[in-house]
N, C-alpha and C. Protein backbone atom coordinates (compact mmCIF):
# COMPACT_ATOMS: atom_id res chain seq x y z
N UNK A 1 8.34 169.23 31.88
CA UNK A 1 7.91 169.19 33.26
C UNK A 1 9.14 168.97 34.14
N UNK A 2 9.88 169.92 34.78
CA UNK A 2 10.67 170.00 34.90
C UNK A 2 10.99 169.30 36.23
N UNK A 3 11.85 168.10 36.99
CA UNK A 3 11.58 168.00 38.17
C UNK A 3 10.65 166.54 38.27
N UNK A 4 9.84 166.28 37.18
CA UNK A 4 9.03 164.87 37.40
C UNK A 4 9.74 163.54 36.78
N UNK A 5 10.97 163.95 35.82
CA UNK A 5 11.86 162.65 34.79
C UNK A 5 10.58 162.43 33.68
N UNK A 6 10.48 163.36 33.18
CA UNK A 6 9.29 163.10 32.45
C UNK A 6 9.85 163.18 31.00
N UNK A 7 9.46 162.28 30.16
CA UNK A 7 10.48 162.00 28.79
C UNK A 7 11.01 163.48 28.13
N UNK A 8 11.87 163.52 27.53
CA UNK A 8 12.15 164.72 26.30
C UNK A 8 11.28 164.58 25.31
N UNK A 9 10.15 165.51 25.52
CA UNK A 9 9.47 166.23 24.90
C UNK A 9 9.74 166.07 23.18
N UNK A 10 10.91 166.90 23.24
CA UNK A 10 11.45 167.43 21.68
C UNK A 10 11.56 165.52 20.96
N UNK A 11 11.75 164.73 21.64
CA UNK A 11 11.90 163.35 21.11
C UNK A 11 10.95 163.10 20.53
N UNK A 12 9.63 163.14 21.23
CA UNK A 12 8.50 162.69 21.02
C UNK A 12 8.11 161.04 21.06
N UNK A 13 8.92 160.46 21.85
CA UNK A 13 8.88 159.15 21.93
C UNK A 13 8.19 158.97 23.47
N UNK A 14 6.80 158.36 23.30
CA UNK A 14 5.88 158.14 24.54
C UNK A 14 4.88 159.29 24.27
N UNK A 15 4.71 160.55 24.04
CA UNK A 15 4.18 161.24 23.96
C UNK A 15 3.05 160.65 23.50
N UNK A 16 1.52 161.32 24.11
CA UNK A 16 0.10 161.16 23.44
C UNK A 16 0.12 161.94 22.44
N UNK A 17 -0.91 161.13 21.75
CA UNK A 17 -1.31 161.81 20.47
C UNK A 17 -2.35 162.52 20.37
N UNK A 18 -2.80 163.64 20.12
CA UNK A 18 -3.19 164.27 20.09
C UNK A 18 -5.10 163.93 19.90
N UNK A 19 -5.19 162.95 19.07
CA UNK A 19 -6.45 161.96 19.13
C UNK A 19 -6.81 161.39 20.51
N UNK A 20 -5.88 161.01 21.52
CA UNK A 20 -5.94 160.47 22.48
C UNK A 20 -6.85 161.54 23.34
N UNK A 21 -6.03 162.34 23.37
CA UNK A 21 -6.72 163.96 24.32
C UNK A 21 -8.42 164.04 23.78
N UNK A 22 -8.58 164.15 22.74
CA UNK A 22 -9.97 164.29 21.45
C UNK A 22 -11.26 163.19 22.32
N UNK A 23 -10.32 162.14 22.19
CA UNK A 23 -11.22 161.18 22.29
C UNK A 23 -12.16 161.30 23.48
N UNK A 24 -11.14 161.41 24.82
CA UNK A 24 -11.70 161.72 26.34
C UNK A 24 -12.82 162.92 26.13
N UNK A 25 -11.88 164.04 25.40
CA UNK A 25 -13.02 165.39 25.73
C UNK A 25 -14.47 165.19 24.94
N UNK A 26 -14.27 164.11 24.48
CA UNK A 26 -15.24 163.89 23.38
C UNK A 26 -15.98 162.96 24.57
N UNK A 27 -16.00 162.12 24.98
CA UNK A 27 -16.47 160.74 25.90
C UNK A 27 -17.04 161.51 27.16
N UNK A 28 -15.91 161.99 27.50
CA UNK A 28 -16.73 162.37 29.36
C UNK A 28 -18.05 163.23 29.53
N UNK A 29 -18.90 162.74 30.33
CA UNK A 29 -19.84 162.78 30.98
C UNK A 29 -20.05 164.13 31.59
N UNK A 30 -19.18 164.25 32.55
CA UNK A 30 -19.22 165.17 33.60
C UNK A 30 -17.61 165.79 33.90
N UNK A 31 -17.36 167.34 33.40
CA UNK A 31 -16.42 168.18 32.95
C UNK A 31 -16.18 169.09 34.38
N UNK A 32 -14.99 169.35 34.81
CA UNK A 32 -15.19 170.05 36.02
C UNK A 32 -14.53 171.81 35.15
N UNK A 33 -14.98 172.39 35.44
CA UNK A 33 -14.86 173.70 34.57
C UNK A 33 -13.99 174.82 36.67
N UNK A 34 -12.97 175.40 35.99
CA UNK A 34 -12.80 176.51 36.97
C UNK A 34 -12.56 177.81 36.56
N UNK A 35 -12.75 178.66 37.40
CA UNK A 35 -12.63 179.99 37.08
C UNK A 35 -12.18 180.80 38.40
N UNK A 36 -12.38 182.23 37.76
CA UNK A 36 -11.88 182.81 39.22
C UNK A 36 -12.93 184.18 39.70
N UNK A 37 -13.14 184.38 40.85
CA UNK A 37 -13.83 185.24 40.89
C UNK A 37 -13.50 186.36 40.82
N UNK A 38 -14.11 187.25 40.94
CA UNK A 38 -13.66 188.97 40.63
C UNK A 38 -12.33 189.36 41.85
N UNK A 39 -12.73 188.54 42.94
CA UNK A 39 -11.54 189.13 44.12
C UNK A 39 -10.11 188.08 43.57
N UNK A 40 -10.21 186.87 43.25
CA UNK A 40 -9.12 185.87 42.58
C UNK A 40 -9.62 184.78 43.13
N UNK A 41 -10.43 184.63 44.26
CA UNK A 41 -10.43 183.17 45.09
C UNK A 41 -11.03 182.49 43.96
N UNK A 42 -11.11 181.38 43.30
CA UNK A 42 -10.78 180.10 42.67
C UNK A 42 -12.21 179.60 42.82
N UNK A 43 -13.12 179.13 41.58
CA UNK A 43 -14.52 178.20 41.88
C UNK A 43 -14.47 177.16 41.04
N UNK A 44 -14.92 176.56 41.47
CA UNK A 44 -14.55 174.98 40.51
C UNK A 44 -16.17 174.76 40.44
N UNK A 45 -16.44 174.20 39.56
CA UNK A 45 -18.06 173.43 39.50
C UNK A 45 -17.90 172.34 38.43
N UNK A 46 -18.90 171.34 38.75
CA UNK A 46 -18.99 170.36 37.73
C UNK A 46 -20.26 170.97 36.60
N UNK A 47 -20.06 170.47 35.02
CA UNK A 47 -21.24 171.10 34.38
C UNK A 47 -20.84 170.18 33.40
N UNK A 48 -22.22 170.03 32.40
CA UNK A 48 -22.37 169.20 31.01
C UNK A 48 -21.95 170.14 29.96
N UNK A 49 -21.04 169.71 28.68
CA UNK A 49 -20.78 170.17 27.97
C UNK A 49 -20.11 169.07 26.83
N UNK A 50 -20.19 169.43 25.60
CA UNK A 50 -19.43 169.28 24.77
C UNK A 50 -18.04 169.63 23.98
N UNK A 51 -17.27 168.80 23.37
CA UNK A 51 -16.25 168.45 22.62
C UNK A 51 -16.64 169.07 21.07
N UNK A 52 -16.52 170.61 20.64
CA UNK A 52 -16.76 170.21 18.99
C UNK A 52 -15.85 171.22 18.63
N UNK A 53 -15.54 170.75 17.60
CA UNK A 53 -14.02 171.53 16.41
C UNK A 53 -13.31 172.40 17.33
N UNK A 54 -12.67 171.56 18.65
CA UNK A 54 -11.44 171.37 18.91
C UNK A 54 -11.71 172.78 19.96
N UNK A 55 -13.33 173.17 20.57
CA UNK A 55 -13.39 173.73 21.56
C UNK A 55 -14.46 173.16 22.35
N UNK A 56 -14.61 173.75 23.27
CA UNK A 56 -15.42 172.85 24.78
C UNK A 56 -16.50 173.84 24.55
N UNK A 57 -17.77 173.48 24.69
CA UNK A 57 -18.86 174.10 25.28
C UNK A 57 -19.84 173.84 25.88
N UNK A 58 -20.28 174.56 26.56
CA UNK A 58 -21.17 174.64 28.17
C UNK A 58 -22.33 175.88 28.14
N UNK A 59 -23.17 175.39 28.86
CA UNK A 59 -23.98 176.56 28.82
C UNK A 59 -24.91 176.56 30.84
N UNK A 60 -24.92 177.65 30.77
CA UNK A 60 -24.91 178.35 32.50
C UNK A 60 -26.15 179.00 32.61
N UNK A 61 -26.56 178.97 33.62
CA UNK A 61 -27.39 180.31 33.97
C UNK A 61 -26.73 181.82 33.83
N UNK A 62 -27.72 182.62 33.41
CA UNK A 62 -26.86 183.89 33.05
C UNK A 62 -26.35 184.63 34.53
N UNK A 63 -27.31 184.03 35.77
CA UNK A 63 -26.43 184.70 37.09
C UNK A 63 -25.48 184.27 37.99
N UNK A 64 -24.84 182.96 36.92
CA UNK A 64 -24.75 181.74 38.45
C UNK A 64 -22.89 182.48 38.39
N UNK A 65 -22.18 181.93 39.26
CA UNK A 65 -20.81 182.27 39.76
C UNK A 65 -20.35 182.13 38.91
N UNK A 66 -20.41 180.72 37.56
CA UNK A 66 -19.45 180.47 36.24
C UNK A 66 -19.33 181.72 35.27
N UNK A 67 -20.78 182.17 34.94
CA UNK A 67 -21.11 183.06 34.22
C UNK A 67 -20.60 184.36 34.74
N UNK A 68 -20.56 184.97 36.05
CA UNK A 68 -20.19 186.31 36.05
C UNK A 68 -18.58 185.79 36.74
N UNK A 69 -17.96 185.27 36.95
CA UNK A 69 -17.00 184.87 36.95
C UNK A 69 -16.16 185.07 35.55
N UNK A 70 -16.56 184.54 34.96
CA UNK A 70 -15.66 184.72 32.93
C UNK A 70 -15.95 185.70 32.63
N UNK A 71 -17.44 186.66 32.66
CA UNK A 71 -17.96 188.13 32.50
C UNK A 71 -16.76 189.02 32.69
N UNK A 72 -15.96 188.98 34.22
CA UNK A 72 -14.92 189.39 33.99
C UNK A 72 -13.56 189.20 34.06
N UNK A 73 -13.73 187.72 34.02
CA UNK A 73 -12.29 186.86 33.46
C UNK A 73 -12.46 185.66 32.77
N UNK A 74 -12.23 185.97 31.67
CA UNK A 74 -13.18 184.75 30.47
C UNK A 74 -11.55 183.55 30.79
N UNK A 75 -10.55 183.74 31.43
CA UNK A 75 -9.67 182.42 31.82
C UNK A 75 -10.22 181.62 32.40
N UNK A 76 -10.07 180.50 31.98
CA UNK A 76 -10.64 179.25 32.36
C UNK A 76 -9.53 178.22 32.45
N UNK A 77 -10.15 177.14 33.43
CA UNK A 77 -9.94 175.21 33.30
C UNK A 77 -10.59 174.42 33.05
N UNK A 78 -10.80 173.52 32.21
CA UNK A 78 -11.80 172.52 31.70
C UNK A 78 -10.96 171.09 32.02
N UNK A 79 -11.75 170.28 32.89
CA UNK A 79 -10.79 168.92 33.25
C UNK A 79 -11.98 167.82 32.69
N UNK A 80 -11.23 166.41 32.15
CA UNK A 80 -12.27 165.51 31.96
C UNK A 80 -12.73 165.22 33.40
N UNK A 81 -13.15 164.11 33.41
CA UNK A 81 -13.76 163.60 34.61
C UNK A 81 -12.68 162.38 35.20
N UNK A 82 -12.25 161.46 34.66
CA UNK A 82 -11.47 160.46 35.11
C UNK A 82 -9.63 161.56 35.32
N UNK A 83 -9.24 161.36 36.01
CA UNK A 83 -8.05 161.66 37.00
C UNK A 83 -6.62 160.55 36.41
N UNK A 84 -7.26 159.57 36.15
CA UNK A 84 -6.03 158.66 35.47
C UNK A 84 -6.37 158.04 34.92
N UNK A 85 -6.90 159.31 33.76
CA UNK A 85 -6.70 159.44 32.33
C UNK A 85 -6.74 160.91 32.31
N UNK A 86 -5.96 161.92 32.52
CA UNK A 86 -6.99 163.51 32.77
C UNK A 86 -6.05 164.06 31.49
N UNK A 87 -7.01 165.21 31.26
CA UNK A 87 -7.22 165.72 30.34
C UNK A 87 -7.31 167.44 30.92
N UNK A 88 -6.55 168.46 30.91
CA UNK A 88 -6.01 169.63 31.24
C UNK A 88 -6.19 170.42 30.33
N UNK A 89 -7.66 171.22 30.39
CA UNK A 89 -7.81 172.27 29.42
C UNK A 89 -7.58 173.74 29.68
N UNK A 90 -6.40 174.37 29.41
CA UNK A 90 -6.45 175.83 30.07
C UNK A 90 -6.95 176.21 28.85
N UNK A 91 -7.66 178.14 29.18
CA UNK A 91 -8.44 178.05 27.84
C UNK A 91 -9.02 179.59 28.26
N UNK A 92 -9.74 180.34 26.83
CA UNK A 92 -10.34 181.24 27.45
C UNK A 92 -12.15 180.99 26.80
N UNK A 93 -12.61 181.53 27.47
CA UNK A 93 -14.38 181.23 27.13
C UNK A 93 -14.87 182.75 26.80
N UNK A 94 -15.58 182.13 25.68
CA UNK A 94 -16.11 183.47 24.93
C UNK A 94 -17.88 182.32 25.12
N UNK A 95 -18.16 184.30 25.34
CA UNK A 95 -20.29 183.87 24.85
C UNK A 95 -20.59 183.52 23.70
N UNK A 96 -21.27 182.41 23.51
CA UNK A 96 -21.47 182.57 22.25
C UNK A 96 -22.53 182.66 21.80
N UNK A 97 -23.02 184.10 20.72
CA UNK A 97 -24.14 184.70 20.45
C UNK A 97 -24.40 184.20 18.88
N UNK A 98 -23.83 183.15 18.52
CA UNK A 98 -24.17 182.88 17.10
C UNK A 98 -25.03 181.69 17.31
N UNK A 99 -26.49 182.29 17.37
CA UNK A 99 -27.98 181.08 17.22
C UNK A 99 -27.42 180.26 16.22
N UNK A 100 -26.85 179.89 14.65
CA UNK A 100 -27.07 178.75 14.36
C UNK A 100 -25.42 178.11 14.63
N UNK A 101 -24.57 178.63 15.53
CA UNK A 101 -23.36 177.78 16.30
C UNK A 101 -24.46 177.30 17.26
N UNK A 102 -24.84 177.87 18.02
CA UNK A 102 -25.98 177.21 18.87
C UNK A 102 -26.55 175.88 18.80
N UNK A 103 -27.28 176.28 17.48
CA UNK A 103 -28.00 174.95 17.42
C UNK A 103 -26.94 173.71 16.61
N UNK A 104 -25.93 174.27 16.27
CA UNK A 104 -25.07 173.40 16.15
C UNK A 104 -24.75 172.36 17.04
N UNK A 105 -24.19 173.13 18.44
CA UNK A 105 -23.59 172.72 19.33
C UNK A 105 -24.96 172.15 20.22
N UNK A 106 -26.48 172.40 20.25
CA UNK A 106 -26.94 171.44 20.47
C UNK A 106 -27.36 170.15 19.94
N UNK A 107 -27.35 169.86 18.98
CA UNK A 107 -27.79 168.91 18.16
C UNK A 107 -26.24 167.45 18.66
N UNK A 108 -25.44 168.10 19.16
CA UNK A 108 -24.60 167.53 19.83
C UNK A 108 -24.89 166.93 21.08
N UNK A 109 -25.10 168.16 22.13
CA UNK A 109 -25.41 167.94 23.08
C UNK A 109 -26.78 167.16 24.09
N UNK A 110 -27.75 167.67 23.00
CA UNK A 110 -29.23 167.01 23.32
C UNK A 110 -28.81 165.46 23.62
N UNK A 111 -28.64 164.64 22.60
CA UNK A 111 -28.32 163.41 22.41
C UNK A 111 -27.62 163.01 23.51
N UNK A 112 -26.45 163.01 23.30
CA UNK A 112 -25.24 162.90 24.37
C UNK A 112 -25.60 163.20 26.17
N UNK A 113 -26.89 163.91 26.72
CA UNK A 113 -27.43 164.04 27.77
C UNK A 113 -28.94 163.53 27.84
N UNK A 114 -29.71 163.40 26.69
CA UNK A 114 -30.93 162.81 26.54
C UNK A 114 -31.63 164.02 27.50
N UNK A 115 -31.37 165.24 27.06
CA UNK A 115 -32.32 166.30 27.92
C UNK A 115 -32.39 167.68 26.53
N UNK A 116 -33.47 168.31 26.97
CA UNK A 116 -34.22 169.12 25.96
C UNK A 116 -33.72 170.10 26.64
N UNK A 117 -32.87 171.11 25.42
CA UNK A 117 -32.68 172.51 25.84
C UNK A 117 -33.59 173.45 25.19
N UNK A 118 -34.95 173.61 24.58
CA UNK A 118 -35.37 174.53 24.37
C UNK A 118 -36.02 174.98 25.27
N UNK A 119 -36.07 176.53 25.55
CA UNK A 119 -36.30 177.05 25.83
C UNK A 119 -35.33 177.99 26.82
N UNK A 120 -33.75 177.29 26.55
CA UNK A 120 -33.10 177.55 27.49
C UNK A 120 -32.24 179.17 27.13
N UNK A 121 -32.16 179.63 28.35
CA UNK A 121 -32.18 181.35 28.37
C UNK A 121 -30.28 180.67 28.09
N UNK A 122 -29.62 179.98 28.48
CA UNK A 122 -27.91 180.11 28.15
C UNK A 122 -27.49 181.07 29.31
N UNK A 123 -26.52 181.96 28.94
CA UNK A 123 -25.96 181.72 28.37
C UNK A 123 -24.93 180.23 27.40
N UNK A 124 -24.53 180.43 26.20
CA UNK A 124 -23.45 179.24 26.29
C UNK A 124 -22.13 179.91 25.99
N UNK A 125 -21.41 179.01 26.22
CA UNK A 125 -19.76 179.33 26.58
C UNK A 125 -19.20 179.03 25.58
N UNK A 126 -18.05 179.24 24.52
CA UNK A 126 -16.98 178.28 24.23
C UNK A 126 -15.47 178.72 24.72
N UNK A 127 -14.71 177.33 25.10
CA UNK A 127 -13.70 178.04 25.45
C UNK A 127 -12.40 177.43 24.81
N UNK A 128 -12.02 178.66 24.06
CA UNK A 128 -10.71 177.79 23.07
C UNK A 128 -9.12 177.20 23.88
N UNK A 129 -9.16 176.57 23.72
CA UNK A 129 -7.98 176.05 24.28
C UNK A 129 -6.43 176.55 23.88
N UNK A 130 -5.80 177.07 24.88
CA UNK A 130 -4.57 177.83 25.02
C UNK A 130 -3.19 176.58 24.85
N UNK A 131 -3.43 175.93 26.03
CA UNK A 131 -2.77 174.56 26.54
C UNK A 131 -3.47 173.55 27.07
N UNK A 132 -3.20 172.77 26.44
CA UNK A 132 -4.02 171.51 27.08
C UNK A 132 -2.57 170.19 27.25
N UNK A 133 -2.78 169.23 28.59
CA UNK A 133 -2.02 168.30 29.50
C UNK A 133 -2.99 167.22 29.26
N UNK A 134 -1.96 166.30 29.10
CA UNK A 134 -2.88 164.85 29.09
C UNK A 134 -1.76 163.89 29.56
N UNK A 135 -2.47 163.10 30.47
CA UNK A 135 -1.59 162.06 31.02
C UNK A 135 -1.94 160.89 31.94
N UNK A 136 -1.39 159.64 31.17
CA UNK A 136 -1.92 158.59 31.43
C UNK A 136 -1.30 157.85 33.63
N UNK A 137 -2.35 158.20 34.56
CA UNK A 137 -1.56 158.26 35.44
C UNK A 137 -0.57 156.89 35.80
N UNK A 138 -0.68 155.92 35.53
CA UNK A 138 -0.08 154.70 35.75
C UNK A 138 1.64 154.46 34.93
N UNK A 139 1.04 155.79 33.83
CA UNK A 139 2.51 155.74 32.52
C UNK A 139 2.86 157.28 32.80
N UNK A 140 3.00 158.21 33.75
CA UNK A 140 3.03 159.66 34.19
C UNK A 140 4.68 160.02 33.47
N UNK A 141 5.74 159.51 33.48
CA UNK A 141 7.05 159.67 33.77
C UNK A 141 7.19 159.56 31.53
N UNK A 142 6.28 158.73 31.47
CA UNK A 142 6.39 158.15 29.75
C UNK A 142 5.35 159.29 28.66
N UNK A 143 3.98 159.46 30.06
CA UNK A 143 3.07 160.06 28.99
C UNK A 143 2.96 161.27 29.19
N UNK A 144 2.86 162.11 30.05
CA UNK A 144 3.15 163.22 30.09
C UNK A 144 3.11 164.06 28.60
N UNK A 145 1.94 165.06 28.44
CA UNK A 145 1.92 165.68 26.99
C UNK A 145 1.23 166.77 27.19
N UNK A 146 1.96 167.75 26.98
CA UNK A 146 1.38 169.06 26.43
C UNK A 146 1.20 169.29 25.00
N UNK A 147 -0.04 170.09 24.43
CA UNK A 147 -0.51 170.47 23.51
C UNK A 147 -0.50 172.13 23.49
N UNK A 148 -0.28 172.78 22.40
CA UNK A 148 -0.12 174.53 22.50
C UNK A 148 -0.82 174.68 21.69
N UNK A 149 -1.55 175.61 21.24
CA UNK A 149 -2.07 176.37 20.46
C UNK A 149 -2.15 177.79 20.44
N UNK A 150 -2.12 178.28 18.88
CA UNK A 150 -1.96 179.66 18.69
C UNK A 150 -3.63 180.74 19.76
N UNK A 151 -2.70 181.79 19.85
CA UNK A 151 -4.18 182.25 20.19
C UNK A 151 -4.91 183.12 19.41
């Protein structure tokens, strides 16, 4: 991070651990998800979703702005909810049409919201994570951490 005095990286001394990031996406409540629309202008919305094997998922109305928004730009942002502690998910979101990932990923989610998705038309989302930022705001200069993944 070039410009903030933010530790050497390649050291790895201060850096989060990678559990740290896990834990939040796993905990928070309320996920602010962005995208972009077909012209580029930028939509942010808050939505419920889950943390499982190291991707985020959400599920939309099939007409609302999130949904035809990724339809034709599946790039995404997935942020926790707390700001200092945040959690920076860039990422891309795929539909996901596999009924028993589905009921996977509800048997997660039911619980964790105490609300009944049957009957629900979805779509659901997952969106794999490209890069993800995590950083503790009070320790910014120490914690500062990027995560990469293959795509």
């Amino acid at each position: 991070m070039p410009g903030y005095g933010v530790v050497d990286e390649n050291s790895g001394k201060g850096l989060l651990p990678w559990s740290w990031a896990t834990e939040r996406l796993l905990k928070t409540h309320n996920y602010w998800i962005s995208t972009a629309r077909p012209d580029g202008r930028p939509h942010t919305m808050v939505v419920w979703g889950v943390w499982l094997d190291n991707r985020f998922y959400f599920s939309t109305g099939k007409e609302s702005r999130k949904a035809r928004n990724l339809a034709a730009n599946p790039n995404c942002v997935v942020c926790t909810d707390r700001a200092d502690e945040a959690v920076v998910v860039e990422g891309v979101a795929a539909e996901v049409k596999n009924k028993s990932l589905v009921k996977k990923v509800l048997k997660t989610y039911e619980p964790k919201y105490k609300w009944e998705m049957d009957g629900s038309e979805g779509p659901f989302f997952a969106v794999t994570p490209r890069v993800v930022f995590g950083l503790i705001e009070l320790e910014l200069t120490s914690t500062a951490t990027r995560w990469t993944f293959e795509s």
